[in-house]
N, C-alpha and C. Protein backbone atom coordinates (compact mmCIF):
# COMPACT_ATOMS: atom_id res chain seq x y z
N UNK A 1 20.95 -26.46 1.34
CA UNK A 1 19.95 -25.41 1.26
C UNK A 1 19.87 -24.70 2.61
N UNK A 2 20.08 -23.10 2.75
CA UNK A 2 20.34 -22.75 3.64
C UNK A 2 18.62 -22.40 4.06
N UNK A 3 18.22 -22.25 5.38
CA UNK A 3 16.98 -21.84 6.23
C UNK A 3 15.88 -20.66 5.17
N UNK A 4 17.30 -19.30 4.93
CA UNK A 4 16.54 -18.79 4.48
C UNK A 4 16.07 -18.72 3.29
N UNK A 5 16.27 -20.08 3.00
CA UNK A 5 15.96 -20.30 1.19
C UNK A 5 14.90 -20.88 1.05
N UNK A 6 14.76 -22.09 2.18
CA UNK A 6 13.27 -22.32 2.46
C UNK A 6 12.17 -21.64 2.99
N UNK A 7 12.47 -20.84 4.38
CA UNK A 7 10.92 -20.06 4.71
C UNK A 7 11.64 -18.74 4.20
N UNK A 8 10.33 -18.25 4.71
CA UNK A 8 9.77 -16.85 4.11
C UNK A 8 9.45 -16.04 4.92
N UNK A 9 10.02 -14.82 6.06
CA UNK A 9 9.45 -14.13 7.18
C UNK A 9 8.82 -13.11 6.59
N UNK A 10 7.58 -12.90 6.68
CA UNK A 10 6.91 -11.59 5.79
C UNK A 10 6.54 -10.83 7.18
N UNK A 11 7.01 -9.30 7.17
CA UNK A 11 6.70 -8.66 8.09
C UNK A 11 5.72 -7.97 8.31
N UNK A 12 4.65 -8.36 9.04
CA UNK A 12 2.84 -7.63 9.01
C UNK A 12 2.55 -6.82 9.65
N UNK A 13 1.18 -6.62 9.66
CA UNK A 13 0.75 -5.55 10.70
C UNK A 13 -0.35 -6.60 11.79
N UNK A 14 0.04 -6.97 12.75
CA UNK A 14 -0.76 -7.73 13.55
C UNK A 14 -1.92 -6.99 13.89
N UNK A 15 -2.24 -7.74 15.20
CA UNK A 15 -3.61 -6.55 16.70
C UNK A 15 -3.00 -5.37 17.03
N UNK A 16 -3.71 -4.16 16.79
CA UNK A 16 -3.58 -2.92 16.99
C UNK A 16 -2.53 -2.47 16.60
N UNK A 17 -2.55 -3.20 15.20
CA UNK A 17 -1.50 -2.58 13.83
C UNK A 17 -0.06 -2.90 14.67
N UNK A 18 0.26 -3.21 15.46
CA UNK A 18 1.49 -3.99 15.51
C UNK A 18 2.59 -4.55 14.93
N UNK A 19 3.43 -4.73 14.78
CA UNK A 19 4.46 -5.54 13.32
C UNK A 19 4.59 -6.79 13.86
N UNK A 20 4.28 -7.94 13.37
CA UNK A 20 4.58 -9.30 13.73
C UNK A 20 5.15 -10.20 12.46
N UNK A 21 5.94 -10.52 12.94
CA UNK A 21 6.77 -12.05 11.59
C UNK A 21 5.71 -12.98 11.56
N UNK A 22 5.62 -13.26 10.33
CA UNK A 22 4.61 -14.12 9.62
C UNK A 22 5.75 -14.91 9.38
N UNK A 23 5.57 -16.37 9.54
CA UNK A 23 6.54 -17.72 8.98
C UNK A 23 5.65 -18.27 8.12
N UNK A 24 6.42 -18.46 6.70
CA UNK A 24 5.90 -19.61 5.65
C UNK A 24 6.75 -20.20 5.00
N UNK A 25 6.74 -21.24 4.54
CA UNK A 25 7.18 -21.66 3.37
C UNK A 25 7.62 -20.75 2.19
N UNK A 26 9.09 -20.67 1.63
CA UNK A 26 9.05 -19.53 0.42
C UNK A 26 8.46 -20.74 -0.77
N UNK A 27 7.73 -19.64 -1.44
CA UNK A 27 6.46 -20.06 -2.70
C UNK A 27 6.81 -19.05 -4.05
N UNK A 28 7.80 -17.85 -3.78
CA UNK A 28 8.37 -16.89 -4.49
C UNK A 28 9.36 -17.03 -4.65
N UNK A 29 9.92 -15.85 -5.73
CA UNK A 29 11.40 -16.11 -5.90
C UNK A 29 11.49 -14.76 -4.47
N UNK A 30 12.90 -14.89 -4.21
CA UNK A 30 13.59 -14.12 -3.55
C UNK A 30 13.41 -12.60 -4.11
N UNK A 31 13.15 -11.90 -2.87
CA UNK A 31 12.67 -10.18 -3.62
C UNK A 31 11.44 -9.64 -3.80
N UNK A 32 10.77 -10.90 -3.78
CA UNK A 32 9.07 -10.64 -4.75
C UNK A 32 8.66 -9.46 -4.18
N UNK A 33 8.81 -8.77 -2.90
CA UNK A 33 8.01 -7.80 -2.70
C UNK A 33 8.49 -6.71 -3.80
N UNK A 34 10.11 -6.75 -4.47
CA UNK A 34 10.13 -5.62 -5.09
C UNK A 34 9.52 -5.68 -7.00
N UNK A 35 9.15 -6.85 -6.76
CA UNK A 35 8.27 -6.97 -8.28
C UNK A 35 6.98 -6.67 -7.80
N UNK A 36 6.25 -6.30 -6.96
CA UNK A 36 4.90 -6.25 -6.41
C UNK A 36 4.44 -5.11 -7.16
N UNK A 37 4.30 -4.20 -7.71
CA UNK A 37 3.77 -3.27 -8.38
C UNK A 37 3.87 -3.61 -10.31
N UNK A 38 4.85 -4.36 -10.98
CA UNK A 38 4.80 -5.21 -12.11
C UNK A 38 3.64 -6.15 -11.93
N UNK A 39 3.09 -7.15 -11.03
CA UNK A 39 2.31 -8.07 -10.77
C UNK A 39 0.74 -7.11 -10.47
N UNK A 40 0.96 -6.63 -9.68
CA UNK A 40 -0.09 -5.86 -9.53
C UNK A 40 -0.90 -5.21 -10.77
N UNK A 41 0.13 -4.87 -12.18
CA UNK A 41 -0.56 -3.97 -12.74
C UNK A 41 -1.22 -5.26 -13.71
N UNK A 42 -1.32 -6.66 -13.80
CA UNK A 42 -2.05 -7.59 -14.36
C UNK A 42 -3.28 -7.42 -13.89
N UNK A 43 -3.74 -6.96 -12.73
CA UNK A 43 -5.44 -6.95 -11.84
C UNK A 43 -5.58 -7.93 -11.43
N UNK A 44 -6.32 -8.07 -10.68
CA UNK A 44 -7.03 -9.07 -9.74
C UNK A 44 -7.37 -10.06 -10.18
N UNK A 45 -7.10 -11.61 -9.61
CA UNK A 45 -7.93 -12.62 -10.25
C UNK A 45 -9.06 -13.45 -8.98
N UNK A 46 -8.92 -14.62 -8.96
CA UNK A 46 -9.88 -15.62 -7.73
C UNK A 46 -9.15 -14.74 -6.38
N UNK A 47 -10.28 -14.87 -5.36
CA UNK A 47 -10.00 -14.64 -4.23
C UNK A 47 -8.94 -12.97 -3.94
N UNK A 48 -9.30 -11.85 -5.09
CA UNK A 48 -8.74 -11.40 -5.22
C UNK A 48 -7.27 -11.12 -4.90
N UNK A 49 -6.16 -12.07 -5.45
CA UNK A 49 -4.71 -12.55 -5.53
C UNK A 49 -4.37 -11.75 -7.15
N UNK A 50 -3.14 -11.37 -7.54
CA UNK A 50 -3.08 -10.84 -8.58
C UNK A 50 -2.41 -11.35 -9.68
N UNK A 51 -3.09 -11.38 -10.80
CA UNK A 51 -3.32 -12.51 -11.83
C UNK A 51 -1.60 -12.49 -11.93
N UNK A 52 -1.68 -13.94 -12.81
CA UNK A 52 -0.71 -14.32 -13.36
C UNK A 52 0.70 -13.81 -12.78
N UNK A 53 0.67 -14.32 -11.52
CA UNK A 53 1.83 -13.73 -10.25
C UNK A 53 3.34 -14.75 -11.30
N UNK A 54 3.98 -13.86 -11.63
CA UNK A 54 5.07 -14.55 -12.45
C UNK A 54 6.13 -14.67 -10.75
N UNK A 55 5.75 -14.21 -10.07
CA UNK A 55 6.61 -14.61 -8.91
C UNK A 55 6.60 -15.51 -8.07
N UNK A 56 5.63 -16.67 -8.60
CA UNK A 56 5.21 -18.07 -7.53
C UNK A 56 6.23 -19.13 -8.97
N UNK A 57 6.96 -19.63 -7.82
CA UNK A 57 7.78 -20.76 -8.32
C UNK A 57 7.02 -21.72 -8.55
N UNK A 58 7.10 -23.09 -9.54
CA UNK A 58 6.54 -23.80 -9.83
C UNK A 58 6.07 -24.81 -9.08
N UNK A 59 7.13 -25.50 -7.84
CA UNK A 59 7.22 -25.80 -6.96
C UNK A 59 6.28 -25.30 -5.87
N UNK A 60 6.52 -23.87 -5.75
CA UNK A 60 5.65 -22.81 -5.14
C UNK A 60 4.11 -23.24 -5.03
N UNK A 61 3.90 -23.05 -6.49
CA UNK A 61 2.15 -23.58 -6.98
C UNK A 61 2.03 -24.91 -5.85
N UNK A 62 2.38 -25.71 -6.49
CA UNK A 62 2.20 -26.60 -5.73
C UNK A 62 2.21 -26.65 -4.14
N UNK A 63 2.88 -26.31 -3.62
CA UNK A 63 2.65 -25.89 -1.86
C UNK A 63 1.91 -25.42 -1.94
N UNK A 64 1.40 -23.87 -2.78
CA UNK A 64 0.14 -23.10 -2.29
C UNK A 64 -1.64 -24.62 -2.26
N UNK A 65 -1.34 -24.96 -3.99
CA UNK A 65 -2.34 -25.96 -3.73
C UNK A 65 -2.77 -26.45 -2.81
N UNK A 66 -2.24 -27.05 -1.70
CA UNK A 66 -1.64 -28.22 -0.80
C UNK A 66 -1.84 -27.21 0.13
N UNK A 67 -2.15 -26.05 0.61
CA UNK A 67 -1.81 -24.95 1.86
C UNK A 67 -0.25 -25.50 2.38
N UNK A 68 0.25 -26.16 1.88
CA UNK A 68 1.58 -26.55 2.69
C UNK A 68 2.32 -25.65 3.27
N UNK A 69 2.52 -24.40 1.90
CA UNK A 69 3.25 -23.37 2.75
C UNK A 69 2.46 -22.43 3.64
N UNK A 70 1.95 -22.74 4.12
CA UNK A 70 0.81 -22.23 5.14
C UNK A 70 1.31 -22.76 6.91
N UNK A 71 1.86 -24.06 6.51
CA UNK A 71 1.45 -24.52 7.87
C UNK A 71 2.99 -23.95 9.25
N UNK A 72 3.68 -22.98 8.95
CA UNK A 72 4.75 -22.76 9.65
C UNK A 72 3.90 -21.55 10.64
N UNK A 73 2.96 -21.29 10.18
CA UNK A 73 1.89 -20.35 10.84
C UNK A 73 1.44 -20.74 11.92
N UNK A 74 1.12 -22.31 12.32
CA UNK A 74 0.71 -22.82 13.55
C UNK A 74 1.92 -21.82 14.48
N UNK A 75 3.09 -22.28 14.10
CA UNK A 75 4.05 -21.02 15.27
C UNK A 75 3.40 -19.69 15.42
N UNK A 76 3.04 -19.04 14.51
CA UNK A 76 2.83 -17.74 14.72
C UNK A 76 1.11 -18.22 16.18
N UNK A 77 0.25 -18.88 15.72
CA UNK A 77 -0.83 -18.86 16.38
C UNK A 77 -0.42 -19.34 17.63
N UNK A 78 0.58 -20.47 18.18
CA UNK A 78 1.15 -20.71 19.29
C UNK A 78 1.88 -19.55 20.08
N UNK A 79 2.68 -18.62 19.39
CA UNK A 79 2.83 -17.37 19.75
C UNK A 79 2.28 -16.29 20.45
N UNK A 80 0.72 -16.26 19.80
CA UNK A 80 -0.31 -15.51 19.88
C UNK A 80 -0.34 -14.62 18.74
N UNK A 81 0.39 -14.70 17.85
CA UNK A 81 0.44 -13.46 16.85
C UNK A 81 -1.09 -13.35 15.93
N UNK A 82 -0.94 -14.63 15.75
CA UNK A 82 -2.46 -14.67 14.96
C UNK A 82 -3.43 -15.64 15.36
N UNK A 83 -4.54 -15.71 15.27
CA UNK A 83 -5.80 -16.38 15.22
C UNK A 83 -6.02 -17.76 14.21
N UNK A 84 -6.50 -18.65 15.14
CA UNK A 84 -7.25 -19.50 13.80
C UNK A 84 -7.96 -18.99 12.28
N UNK A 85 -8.84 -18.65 12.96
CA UNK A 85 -9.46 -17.29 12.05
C UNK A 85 -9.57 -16.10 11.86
N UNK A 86 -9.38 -15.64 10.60
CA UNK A 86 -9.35 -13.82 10.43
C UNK A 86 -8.74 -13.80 9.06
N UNK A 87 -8.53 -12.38 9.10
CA UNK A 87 -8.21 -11.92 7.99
C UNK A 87 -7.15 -12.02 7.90
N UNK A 88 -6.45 -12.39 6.82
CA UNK A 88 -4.88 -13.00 6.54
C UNK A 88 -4.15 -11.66 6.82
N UNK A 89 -3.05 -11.81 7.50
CA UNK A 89 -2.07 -10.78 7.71
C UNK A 89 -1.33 -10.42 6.21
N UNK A 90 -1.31 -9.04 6.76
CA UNK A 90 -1.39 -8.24 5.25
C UNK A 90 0.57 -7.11 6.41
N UNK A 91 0.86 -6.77 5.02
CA UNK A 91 2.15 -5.83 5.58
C UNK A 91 1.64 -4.21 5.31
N UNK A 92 2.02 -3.31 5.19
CA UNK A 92 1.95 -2.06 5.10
C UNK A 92 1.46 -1.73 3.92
N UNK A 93 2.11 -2.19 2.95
CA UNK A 93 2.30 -1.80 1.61
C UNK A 93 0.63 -2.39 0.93
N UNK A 94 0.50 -3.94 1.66
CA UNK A 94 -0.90 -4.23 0.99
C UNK A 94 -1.99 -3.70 1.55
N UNK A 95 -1.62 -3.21 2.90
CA UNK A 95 -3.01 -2.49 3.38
C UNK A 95 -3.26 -1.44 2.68
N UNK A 96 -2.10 -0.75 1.97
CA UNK A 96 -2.80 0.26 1.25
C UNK A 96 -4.09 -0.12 -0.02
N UNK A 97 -4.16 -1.02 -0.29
CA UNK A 97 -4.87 -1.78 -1.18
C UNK A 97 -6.12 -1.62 -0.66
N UNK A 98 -6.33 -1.61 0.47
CA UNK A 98 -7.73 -1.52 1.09
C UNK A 98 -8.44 -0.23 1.83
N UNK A 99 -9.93 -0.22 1.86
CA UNK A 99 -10.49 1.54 2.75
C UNK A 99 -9.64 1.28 3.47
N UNK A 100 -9.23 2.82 4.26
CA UNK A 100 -8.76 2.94 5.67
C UNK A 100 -9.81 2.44 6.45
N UNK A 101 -11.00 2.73 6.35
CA UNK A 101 -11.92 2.51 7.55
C UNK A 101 -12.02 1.30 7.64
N UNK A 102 -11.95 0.22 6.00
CA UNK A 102 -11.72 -1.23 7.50
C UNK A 102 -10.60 -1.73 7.71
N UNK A 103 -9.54 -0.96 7.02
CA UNK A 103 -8.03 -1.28 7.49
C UNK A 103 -8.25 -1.13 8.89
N UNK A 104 -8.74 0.01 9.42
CA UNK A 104 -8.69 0.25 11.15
C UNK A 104 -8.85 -0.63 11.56
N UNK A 105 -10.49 -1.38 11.22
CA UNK A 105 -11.20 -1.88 11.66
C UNK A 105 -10.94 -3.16 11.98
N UNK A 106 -10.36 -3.86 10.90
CA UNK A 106 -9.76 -4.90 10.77
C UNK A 106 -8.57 -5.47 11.89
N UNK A 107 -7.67 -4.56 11.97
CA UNK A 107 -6.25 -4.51 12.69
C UNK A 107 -6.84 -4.12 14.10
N UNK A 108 -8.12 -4.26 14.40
CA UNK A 108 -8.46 -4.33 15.96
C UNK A 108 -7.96 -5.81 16.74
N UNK A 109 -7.76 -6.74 15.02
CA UNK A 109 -7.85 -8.46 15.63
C UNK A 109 -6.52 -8.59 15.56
N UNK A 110 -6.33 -10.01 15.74
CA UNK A 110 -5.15 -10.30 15.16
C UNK A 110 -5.70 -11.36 13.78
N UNK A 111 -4.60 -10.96 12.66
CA UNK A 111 -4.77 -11.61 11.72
C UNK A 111 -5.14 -13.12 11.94
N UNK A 112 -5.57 -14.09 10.34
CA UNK A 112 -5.98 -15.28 11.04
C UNK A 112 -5.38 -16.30 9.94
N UNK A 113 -4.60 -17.38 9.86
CA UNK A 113 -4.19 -18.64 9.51
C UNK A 113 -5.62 -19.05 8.70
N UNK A 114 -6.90 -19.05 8.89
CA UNK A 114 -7.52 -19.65 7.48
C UNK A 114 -7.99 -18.07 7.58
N UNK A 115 -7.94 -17.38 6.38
CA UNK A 115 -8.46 -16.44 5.72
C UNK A 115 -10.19 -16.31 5.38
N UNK A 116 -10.67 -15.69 5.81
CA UNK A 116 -12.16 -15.54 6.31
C UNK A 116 -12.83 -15.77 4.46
N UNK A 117 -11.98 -15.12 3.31
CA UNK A 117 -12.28 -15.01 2.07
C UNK A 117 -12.72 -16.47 2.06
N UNK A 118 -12.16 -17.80 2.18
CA UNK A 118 -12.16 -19.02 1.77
C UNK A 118 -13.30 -19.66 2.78
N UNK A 119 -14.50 -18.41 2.86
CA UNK A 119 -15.48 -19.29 3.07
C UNK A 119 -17.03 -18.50 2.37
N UNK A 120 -15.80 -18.12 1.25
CA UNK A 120 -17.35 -17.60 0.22
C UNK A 120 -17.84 -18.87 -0.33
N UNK A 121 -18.94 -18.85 -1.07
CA UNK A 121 -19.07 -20.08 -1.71
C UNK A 121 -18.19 -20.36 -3.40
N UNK A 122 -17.50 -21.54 -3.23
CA UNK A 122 -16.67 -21.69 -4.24
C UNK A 122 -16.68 -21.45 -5.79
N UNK A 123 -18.35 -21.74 -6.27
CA UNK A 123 -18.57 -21.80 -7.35
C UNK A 123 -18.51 -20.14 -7.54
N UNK A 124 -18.61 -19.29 -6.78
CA UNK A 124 -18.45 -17.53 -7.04
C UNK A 124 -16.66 -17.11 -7.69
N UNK A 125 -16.61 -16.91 -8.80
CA UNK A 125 -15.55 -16.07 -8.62
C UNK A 125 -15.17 -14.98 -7.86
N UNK A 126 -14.65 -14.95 -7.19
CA UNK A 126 -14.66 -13.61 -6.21
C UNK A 126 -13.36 -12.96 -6.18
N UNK A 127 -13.87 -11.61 -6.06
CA UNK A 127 -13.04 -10.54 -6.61
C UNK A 127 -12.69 -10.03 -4.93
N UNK A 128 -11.60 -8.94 -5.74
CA UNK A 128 -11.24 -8.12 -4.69
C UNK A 128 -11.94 -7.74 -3.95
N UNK A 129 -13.58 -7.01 -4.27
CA UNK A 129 -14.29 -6.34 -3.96
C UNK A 129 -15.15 -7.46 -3.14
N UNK A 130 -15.43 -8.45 -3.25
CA UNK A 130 -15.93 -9.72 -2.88
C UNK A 130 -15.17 -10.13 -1.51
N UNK A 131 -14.01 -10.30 -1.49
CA UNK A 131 -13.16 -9.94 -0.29
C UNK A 131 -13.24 -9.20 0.58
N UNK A 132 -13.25 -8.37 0.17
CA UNK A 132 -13.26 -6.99 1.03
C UNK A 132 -15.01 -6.99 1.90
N UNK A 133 -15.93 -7.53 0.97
CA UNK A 133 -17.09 -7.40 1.70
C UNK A 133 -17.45 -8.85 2.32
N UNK A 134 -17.16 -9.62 2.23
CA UNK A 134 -17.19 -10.91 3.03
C UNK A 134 -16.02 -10.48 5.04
N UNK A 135 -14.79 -10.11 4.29
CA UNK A 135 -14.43 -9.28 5.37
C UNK A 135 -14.72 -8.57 6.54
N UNK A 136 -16.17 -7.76 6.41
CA UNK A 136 -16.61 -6.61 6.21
C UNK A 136 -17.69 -7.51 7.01
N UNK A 137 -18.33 -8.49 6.96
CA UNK A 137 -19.08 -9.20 7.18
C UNK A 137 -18.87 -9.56 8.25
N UNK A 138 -17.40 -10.11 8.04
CA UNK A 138 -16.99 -11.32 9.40
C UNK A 138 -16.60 -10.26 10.31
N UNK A 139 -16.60 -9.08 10.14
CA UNK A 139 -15.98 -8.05 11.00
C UNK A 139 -17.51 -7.72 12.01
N UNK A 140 -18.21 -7.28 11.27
CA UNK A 140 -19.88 -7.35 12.03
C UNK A 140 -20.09 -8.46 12.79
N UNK A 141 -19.96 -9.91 12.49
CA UNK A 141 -20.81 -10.40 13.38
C UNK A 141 -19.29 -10.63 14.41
N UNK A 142 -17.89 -10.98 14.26
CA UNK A 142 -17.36 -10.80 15.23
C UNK A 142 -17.34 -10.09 16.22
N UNK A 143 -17.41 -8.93 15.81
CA UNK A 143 -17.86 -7.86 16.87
C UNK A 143 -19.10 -7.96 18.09
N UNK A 144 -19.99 -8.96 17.38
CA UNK A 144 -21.30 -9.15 18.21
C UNK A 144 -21.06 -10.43 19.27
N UNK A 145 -20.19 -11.43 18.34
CA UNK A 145 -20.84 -12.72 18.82
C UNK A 145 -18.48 -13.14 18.17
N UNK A 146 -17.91 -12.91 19.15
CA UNK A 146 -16.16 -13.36 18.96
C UNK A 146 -16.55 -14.69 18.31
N UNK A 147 -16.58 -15.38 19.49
CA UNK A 147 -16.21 -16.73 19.78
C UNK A 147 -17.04 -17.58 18.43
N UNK A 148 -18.39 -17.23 18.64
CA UNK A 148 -19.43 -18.22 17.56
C UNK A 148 -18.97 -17.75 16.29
N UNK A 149 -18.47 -16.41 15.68
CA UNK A 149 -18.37 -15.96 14.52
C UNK A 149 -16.79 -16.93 14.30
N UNK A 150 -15.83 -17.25 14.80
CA UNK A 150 -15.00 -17.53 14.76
C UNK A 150 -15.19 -19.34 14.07
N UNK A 151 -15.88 -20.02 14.96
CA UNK A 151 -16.16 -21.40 14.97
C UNK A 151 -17.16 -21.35 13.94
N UNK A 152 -17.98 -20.41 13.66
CA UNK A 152 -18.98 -20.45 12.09
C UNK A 152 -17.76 -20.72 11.05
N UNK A 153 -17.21 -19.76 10.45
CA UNK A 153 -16.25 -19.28 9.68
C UNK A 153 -15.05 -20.78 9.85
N UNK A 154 -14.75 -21.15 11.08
CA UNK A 154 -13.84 -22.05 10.88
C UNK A 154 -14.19 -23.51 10.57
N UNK A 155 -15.89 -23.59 10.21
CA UNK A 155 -15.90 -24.90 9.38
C UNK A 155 -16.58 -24.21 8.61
N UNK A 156 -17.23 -22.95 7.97
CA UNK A 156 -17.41 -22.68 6.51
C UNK A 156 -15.83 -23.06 5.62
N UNK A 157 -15.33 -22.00 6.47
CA UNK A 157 -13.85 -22.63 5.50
C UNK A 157 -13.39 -23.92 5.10
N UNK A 158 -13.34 -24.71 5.96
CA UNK A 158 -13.10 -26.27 5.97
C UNK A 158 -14.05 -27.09 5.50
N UNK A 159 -15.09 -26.93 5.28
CA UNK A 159 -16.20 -27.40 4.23
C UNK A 159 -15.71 -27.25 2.95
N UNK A 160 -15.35 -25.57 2.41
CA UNK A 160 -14.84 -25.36 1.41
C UNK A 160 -13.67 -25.94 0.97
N UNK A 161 -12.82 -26.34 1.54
CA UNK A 161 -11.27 -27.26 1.19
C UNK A 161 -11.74 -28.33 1.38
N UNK A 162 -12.34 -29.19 1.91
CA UNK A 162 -12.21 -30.17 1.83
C UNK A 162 -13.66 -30.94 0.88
N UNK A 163 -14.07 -30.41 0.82
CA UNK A 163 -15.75 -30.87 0.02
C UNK A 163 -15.70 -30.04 -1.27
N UNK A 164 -15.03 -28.99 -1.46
CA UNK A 164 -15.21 -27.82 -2.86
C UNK A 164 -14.18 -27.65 -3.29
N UNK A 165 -12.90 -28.21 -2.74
CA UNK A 165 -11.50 -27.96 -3.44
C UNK A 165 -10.99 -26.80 -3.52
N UNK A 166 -11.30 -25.71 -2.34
CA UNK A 166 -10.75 -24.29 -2.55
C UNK A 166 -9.21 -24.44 -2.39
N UNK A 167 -8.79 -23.79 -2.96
CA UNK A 167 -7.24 -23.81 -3.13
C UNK A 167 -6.54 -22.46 -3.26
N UNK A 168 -5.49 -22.37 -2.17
CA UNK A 168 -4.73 -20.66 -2.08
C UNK A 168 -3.91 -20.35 -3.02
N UNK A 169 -4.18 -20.97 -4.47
CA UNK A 169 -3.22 -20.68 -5.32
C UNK A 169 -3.20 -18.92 -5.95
């Protein structure tokens, strides 16, 4: 099995919209970005992710369960590319998915390894729009208070995985 069959370099928009390599685990088939508009037109499901992604391998599922394919990201945060916490690095194509005004707003940080979404409360289904304003949230009080908004958020999240079973599937 060759390297690039296992990870996955997804190319983002880091701090001050920047392009930075994201390392993960591949959880897709090979290509998926060019099925991304087929997947998309299913709509939104949990944690606004888009339903019934026929492009997560079965195998796949399972890493996402597990955050497994998550953890090649510690490189990126040893790097500096991204943050413990923030908003998951997104590429070009998905920022269009979101306002410009907190696309700006957003890409002031650097993206973050636990995703700010996974500290709504679990029993909420939460939507796109739910995302976007929890986001929106963590963007306000970061702005006021870096450091404490960071360490709030980084055991809301971890409460949630480990006590509520949130899962990045």
């Amino acid at each position: 099995m060759e390297l690039e069959e296992l990870l996955y370099v997804k190319e983002a928009l880091g701090q001050n919209s920047e392009p930075i390599s994201v390392y993960k685990i591949r959880t897709m088939v090979k290509d998926a970005e060019n099925l991304r508009c087929k997947v998309k037109s299913n709509g939104r499901g949990k944690w606004g992710k888009f339903k019934e992604d026929s492009r997560i391998t079965p195998f796949g599922k399972f890493l996402r369960r597990y955050w497994i394919d998550e953890t090649p990201q510690f490189y990126n945060v040893l790097r500096g590319d991204m943050s413990i916490v923030g908003i998951r690095p997104a590429n070009e194509m998905e920022w269009e998915d979101f306002p410009e005004d907190h696309r700006e707003r957003a890409l002031k940080y650097k993206p973050g390894l636990l995703g700010v979404q996974y500290s709504l409360p679990y029993n909420k289904r939460a939507t796109f729009e739910d995302v976007i304003d929890i986001q929106r949230q963590y963007l306000e009080e970061k702005e006021q208070h870096p450091i404490i908004t960071d360490i709030k958020y980084f055991f809301k999240i971890w409460y949630n995985i480990i006590f509520r079973g949130v899962r990045s599937i």
